[in-house]
Protein backbone atom coordinates (compact mmCIF):
# COMPACT_ATOMS: atom_id res chain seq x y z
CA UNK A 1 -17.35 15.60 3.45
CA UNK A 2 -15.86 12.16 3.25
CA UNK A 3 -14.35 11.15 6.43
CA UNK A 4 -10.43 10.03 7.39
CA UNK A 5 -10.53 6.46 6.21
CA UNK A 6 -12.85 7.12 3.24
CA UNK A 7 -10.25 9.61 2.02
CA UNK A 8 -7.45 6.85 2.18
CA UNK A 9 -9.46 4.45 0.52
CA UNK A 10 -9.99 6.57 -2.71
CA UNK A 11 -6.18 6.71 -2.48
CA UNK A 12 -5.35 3.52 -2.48
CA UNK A 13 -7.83 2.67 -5.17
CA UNK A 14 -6.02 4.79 -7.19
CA UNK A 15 -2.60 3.08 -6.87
CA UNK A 16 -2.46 1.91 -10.80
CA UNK A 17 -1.49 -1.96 -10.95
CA UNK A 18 1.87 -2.58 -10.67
CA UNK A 19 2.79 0.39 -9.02
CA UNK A 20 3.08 0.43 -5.26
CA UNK A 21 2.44 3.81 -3.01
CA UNK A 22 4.09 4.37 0.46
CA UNK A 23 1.93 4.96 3.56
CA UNK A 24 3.36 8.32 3.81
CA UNK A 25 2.29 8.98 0.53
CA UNK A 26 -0.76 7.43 0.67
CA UNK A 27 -1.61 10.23 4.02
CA UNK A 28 -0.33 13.22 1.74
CA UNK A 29 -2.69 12.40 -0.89
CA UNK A 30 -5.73 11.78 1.24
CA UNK A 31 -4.78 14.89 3.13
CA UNK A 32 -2.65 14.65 5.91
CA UNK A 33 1.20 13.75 5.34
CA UNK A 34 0.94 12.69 9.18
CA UNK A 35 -1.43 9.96 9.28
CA UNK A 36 0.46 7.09 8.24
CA UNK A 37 -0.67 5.53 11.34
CA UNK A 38 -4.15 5.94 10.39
CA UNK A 39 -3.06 4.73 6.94
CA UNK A 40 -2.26 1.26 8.26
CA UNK A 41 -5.03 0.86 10.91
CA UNK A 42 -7.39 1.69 8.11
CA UNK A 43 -5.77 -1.15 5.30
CA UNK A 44 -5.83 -3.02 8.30
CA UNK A 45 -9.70 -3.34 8.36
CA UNK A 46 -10.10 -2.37 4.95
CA UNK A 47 -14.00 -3.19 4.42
CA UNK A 48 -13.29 -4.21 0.46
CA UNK A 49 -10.29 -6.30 -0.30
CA UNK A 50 -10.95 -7.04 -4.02
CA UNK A 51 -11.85 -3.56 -4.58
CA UNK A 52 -9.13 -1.65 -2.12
CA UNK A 53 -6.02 -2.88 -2.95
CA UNK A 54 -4.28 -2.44 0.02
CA UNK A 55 -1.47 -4.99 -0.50
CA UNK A 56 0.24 -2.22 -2.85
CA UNK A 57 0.84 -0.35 -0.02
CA UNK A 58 4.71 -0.83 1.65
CA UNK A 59 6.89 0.93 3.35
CA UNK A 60 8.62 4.23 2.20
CA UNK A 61 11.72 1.61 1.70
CA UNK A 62 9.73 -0.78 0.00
CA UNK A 63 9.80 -3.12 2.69
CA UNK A 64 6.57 -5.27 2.88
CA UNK A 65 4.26 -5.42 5.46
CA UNK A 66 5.04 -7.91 8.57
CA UNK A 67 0.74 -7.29 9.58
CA UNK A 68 -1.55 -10.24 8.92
CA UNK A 69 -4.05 -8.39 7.23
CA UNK A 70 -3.53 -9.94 3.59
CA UNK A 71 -1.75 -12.96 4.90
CA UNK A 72 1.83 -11.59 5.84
CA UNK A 73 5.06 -10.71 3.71
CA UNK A 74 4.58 -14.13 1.57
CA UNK A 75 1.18 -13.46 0.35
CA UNK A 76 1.85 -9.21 -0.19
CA UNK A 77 4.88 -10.60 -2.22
CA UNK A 78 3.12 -12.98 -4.46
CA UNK A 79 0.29 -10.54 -4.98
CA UNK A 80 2.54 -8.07 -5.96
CA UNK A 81 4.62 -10.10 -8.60
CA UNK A 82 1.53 -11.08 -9.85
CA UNK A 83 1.56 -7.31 -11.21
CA UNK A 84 4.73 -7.44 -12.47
CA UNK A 85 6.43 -5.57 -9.24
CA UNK A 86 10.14 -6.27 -9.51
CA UNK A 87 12.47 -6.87 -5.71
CA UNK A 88 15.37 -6.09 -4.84
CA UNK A 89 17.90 -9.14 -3.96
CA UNK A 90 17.41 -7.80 -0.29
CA UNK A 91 13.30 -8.47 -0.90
CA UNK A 92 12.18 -4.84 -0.46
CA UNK A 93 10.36 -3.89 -3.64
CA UNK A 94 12.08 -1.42 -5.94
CA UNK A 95 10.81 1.68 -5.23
CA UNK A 96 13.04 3.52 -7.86
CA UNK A 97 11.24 1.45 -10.36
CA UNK A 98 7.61 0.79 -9.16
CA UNK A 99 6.61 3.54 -7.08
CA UNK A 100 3.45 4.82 -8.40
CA UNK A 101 4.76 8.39 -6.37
């Protein structure tokens, strides 16, 4: 059986480009709706940046992450409208629109 963080990478890998996933729903998927914790720690050391795509992971608001672990907000941003991900004018990303859930 694949373990906590494995689980949560398949997840995120899955998050089609251009679409963003909330950490909540990133922990329902991988089989626990209350490990959104665990879903940060684990972007947070994510072994395989180019293949885990961690960055298209916000909050369940759409606000970006404040963590360092792709560079902060600017770099999350830029990676994101690189995919065509679309803000709103108060720079959360709009989940209405772009939420892969």
């Amino acid at each position: 059986m694949a373990n906590t963080f494995e689980l949560i990478y398949e997840v995120v890998k899955s998050i089609p480009y251009g679409k963003v996933a909330s950490y909540g729903a990133v922990a329902s998927l991988a089989g626990n709706p209350r490990w959104s914790r665990v879903v940060g720690y684990a972007l947070h050391i994510n072994p395989d940046p180019s293949n885990i795509p961690c960055y298209r992971v916000v909050m369940k608001d759409g606000k970006l992450s404040n963590a360092f672990a792709f560079g902060g907000e600017d770099a999350q941003r830029k990676l994101l409208e690189a995919e065509g991900v679309g803000f709103l004018p108060d720079g959360k990303v709009d989940m209405k629109k772009y939420s892969w859930i």
